[in-house]
Structures are given as C-alpha cells and as structure tokens.
PDB file of N, CA and C in Angstrom:
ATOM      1  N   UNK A   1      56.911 -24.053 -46.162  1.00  0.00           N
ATOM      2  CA  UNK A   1      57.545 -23.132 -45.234  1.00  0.00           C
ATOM      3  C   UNK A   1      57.848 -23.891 -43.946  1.00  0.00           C
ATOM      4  N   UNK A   2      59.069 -23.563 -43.682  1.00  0.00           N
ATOM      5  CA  UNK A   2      59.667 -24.420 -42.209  1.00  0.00           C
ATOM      6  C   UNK A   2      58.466 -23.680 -41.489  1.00  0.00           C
ATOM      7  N   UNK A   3      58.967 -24.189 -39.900  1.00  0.00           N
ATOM      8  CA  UNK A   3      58.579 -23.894 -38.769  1.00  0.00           C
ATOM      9  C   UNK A   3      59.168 -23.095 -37.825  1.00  0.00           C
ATOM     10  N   UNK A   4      60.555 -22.747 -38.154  1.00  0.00           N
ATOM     11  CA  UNK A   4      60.970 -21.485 -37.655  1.00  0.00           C
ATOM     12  C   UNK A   4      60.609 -20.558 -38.554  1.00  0.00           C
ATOM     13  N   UNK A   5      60.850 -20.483 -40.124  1.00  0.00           N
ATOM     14  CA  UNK A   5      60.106 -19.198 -40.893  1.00  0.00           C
ATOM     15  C   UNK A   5      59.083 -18.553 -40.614  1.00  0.00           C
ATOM     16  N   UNK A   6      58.330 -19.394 -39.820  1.00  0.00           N
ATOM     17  CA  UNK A   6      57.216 -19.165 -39.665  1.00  0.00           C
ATOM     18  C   UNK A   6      57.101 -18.278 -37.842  1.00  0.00           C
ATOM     19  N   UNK A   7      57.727 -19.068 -37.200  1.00  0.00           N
ATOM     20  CA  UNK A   7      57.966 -18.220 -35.896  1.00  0.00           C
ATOM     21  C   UNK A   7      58.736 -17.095 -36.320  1.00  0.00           C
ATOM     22  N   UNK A   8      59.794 -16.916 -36.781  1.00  0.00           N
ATOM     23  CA  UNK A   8      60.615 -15.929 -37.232  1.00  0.00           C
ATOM     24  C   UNK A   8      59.554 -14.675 -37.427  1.00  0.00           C
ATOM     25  N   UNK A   9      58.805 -14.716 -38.666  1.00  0.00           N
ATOM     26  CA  UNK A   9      57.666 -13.963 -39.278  1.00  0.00           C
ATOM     27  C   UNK A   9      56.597 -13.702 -38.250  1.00  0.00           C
ATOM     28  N   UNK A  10      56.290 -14.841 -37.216  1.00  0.00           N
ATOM     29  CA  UNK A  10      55.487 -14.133 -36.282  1.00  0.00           C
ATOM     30  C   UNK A  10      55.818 -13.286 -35.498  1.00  0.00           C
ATOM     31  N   UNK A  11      57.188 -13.765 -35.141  1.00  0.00           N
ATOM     32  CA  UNK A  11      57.637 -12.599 -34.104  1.00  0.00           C
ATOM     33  C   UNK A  11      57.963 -11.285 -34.277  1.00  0.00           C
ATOM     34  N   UNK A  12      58.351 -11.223 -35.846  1.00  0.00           N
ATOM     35  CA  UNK A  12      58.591  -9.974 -36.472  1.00  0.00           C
ATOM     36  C   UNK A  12      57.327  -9.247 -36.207  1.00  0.00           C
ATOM     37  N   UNK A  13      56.113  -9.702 -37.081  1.00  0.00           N
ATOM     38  CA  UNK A  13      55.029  -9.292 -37.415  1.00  0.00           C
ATOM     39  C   UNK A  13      54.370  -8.879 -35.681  1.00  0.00           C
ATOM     40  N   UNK A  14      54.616  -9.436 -34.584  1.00  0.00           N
ATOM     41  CA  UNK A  14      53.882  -9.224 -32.932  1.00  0.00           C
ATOM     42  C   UNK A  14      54.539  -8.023 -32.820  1.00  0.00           C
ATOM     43  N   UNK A  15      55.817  -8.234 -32.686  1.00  0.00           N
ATOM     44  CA  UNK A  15      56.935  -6.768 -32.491  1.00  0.00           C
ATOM     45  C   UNK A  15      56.258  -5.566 -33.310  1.00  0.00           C
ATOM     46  N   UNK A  16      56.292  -6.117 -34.168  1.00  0.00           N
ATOM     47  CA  UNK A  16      55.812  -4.443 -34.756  1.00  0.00           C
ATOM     48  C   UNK A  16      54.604  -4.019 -34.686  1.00  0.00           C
ATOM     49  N   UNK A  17      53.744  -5.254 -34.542  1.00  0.00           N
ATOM     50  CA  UNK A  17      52.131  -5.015 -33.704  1.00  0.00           C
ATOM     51  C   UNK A  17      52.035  -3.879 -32.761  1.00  0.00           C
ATOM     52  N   UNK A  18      53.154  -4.495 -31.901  1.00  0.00           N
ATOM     53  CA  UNK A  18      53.115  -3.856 -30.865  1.00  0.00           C
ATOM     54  C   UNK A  18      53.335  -2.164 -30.723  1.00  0.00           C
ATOM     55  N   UNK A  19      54.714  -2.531 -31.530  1.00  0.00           N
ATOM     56  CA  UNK A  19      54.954  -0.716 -31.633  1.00  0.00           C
ATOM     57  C   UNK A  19      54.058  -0.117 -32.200  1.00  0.00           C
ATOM     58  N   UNK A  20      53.474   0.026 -33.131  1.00  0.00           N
ATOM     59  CA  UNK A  20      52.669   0.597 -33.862  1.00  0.00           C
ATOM     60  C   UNK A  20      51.105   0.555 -32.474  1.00  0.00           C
ATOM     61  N   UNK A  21      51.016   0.318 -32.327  1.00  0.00           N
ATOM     62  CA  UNK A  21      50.101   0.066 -30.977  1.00  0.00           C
ATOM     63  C   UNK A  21      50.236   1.058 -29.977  1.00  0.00           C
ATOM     64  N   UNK A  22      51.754   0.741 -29.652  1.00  0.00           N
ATOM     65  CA  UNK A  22      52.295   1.895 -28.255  1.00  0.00           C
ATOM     66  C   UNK A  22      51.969   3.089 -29.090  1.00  0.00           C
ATOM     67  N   UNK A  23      52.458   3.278 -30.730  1.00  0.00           N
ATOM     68  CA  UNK A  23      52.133   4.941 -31.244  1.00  0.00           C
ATOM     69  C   UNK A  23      50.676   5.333 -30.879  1.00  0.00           C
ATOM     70  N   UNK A  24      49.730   4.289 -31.240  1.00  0.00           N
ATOM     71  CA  UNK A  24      48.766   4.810 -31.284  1.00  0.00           C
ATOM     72  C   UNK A  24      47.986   5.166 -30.217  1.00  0.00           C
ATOM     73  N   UNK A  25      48.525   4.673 -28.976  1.00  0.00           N
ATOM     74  CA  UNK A  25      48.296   4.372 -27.236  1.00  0.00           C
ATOM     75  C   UNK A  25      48.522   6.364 -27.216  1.00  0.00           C
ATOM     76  N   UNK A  26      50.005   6.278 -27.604  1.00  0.00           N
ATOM     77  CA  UNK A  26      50.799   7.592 -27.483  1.00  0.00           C
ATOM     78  C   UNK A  26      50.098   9.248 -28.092  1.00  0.00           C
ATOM     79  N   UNK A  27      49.560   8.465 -29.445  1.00  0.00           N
ATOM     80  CA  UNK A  27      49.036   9.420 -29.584  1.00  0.00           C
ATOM     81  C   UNK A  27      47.474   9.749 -29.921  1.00  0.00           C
ATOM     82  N   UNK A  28      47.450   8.870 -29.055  1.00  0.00           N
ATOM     83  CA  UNK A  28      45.930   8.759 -28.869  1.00  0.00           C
ATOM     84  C   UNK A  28      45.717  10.168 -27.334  1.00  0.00           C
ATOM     85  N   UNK A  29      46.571   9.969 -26.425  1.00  0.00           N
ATOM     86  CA  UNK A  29      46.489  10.190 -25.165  1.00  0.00           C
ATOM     87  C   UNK A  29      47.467  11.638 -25.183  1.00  0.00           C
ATOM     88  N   UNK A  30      48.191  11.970 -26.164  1.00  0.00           N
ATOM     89  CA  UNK A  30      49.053  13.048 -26.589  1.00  0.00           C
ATOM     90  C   UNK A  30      48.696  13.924 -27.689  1.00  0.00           C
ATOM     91  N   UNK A  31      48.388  13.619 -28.594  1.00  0.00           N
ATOM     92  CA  UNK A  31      47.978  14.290 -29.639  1.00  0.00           C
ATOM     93  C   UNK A  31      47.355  15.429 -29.480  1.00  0.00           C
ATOM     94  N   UNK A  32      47.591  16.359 -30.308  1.00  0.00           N
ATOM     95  CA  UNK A  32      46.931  17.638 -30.973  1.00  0.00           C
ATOM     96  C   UNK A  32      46.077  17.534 -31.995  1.00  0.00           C
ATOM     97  N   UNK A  33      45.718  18.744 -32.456  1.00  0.00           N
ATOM     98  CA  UNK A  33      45.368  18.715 -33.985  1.00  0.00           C
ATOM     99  C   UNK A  33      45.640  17.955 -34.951  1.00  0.00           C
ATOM    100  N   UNK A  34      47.438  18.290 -35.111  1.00  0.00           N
ATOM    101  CA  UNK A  34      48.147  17.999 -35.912  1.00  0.00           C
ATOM    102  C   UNK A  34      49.615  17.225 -35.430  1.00  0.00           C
ATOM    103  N   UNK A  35      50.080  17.089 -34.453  1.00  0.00           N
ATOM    104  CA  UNK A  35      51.402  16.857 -33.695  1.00  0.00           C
ATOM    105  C   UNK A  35      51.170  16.201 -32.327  1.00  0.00           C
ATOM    106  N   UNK A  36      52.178  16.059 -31.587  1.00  0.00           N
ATOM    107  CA  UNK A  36      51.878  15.658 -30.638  1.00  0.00           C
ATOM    108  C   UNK A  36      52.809  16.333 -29.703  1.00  0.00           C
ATOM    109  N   UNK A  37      51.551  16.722 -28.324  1.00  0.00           N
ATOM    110  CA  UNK A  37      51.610  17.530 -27.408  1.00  0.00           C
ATOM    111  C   UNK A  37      53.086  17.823 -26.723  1.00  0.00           C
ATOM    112  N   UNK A  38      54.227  18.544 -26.450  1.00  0.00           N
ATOM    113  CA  UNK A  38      55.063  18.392 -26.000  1.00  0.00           C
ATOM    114  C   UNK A  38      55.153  17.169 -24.579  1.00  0.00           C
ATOM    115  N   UNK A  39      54.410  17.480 -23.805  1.00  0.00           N
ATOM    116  CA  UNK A  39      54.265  16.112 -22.221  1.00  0.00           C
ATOM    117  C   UNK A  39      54.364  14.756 -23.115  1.00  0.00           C
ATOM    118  N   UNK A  40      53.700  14.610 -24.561  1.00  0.00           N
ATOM    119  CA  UNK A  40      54.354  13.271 -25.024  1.00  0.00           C
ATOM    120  C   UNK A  40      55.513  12.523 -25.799  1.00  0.00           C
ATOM    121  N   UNK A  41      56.428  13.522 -26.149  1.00  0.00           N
ATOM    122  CA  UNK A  41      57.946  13.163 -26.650  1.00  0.00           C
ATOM    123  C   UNK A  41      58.477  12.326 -25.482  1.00  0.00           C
ATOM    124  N   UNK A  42      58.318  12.003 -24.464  1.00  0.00           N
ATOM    125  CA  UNK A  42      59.200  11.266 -23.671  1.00  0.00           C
ATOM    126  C   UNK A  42      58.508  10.003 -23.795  1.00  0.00           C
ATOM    127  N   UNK A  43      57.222   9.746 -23.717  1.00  0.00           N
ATOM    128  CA  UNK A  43      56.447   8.410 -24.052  1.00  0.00           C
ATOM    129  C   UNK A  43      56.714   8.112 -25.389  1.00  0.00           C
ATOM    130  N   UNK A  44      56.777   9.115 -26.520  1.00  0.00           N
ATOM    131  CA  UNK A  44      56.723   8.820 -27.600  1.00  0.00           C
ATOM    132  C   UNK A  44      58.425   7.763 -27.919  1.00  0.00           C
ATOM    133  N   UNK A  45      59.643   8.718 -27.313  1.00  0.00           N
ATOM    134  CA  UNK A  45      60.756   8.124 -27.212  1.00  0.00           C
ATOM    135  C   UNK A  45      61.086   6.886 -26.067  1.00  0.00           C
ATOM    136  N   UNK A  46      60.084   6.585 -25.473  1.00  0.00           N
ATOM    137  CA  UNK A  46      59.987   5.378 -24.765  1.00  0.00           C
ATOM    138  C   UNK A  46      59.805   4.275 -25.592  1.00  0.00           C
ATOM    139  N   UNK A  47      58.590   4.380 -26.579  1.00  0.00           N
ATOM    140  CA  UNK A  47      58.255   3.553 -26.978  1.00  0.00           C
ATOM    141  C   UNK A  47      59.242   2.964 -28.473  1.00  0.00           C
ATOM    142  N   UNK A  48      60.153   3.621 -29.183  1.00  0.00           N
ATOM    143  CA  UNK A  48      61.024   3.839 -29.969  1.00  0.00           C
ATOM    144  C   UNK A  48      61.738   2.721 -29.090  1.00  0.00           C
ATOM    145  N   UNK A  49      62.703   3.295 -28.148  1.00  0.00           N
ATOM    146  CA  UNK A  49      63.615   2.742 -27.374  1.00  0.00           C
ATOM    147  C   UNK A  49      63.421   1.217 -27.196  1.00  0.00           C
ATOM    148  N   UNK A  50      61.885   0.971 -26.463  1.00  0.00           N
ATOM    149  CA  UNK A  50      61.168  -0.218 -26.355  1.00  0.00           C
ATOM    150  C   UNK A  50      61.252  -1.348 -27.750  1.00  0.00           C
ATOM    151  N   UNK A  51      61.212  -0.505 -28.496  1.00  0.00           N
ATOM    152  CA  UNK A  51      60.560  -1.604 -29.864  1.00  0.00           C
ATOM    153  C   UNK A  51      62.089  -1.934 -30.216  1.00  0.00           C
ATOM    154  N   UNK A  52      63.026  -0.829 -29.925  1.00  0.00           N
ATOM    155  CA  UNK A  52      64.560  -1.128 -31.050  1.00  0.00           C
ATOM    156  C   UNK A  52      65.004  -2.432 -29.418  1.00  0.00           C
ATOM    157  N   UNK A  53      64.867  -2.343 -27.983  1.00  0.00           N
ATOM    158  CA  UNK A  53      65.056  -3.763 -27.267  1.00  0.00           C
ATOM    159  C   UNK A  53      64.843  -4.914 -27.804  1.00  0.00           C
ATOM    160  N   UNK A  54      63.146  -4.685 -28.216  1.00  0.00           N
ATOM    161  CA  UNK A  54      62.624  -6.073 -28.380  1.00  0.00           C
ATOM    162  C   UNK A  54      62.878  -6.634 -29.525  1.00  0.00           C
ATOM    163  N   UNK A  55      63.334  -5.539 -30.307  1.00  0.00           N
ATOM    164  CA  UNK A  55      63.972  -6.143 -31.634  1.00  0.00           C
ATOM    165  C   UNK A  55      65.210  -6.762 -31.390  1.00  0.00           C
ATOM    166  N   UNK A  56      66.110  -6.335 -30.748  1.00  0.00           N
ATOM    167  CA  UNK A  56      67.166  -6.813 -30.462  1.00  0.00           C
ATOM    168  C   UNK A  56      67.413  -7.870 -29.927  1.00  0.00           C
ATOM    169  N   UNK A  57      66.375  -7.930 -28.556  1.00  0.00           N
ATOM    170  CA  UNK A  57      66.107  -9.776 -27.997  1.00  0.00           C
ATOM    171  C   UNK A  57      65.493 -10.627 -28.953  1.00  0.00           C
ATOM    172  N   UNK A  58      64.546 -10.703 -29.451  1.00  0.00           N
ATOM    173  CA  UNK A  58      64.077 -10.840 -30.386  1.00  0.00           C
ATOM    174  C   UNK A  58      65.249 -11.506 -31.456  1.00  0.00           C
ATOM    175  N   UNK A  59      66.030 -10.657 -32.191  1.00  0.00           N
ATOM    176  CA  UNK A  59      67.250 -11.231 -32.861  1.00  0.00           C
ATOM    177  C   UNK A  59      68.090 -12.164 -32.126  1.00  0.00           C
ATOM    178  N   UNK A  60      68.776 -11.800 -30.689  1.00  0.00           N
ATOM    179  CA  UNK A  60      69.419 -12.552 -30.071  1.00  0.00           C
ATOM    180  C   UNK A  60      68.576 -14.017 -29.816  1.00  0.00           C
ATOM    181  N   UNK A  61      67.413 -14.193 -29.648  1.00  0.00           N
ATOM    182  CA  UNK A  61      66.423 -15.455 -29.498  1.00  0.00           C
ATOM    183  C   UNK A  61      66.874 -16.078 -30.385  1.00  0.00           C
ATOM    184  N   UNK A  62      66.574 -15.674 -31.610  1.00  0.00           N
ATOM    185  CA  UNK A  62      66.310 -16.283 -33.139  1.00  0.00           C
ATOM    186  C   UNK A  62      67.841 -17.051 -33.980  1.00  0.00           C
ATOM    187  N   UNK A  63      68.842 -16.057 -33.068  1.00  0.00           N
ATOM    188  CA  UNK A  63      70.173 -16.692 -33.445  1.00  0.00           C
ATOM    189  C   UNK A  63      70.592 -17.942 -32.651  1.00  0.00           C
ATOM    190  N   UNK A  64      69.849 -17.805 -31.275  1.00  0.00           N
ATOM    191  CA  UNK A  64      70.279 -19.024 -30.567  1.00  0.00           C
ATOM    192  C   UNK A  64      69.711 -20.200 -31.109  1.00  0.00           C
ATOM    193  N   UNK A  65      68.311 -20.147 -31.815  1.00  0.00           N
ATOM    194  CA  UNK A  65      67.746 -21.009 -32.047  1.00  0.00           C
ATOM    195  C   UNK A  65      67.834 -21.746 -33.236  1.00  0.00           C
ATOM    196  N   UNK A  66      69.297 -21.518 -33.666  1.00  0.00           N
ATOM    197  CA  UNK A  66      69.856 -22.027 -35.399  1.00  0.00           C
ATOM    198  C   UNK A  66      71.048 -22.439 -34.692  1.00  0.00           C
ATOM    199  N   UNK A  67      71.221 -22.142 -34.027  1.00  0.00           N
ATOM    200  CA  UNK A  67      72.438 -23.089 -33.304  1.00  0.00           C
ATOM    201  C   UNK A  67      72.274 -24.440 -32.921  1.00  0.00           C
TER     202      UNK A  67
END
C-alpha cells in the first residue's frame, strides 16, 4: 500500500471519527428518551453541515496532492 492510500484512508477514517463524535457530543447533551430534544436540531444540523465542509476540503487537499 502506497503512502498516500494510506493518508487518503486516514483522513477519511479522522473525518468520520469526528462526525460521529459531534453526534454523540449532540446527543448526548440533547437527547430524550427516544429523539432528540427540539433546542438540538440546530447543533444537530451544524454538525451535518460541518462534516459535508470537511469532506469537501478534505477532497480538495487530496486532489492537489496527485498533481
């Protein structure tokens, strides 16, 4: 395995660390029973927003770096 495959795969794999992280931040601190509290749909759609950025820089990085 190269050495970008390998960064490639890490960075994928941190990114989504992360989001999955912010959910659990989110609904750790929001949550109900079963759902999550209305006051947290705006954190919850923060963190959505956040992850589809860093995916996106993230891609833009990865293309520069095959150039």
């Amino acid at each position: 395995m190269e050495r970008s495959d390998v960064v490639e795969i890490a960075i994928a794999v941190g990114s989504v660390g992360v989001f999955v992280g912010a959910l659990a931040v989110v609904g750790s601190m929001y949550g109900t029973d079963n759902s999550i509290a209305a006051d947290g749909a705006l954190p919850l759609v923060g963190a959505l927003v956040l992850f589809v950025v860093v995916m996106a820089l993230a891609g833009l990085y990865l293309a520069g770096q095959d150039s």
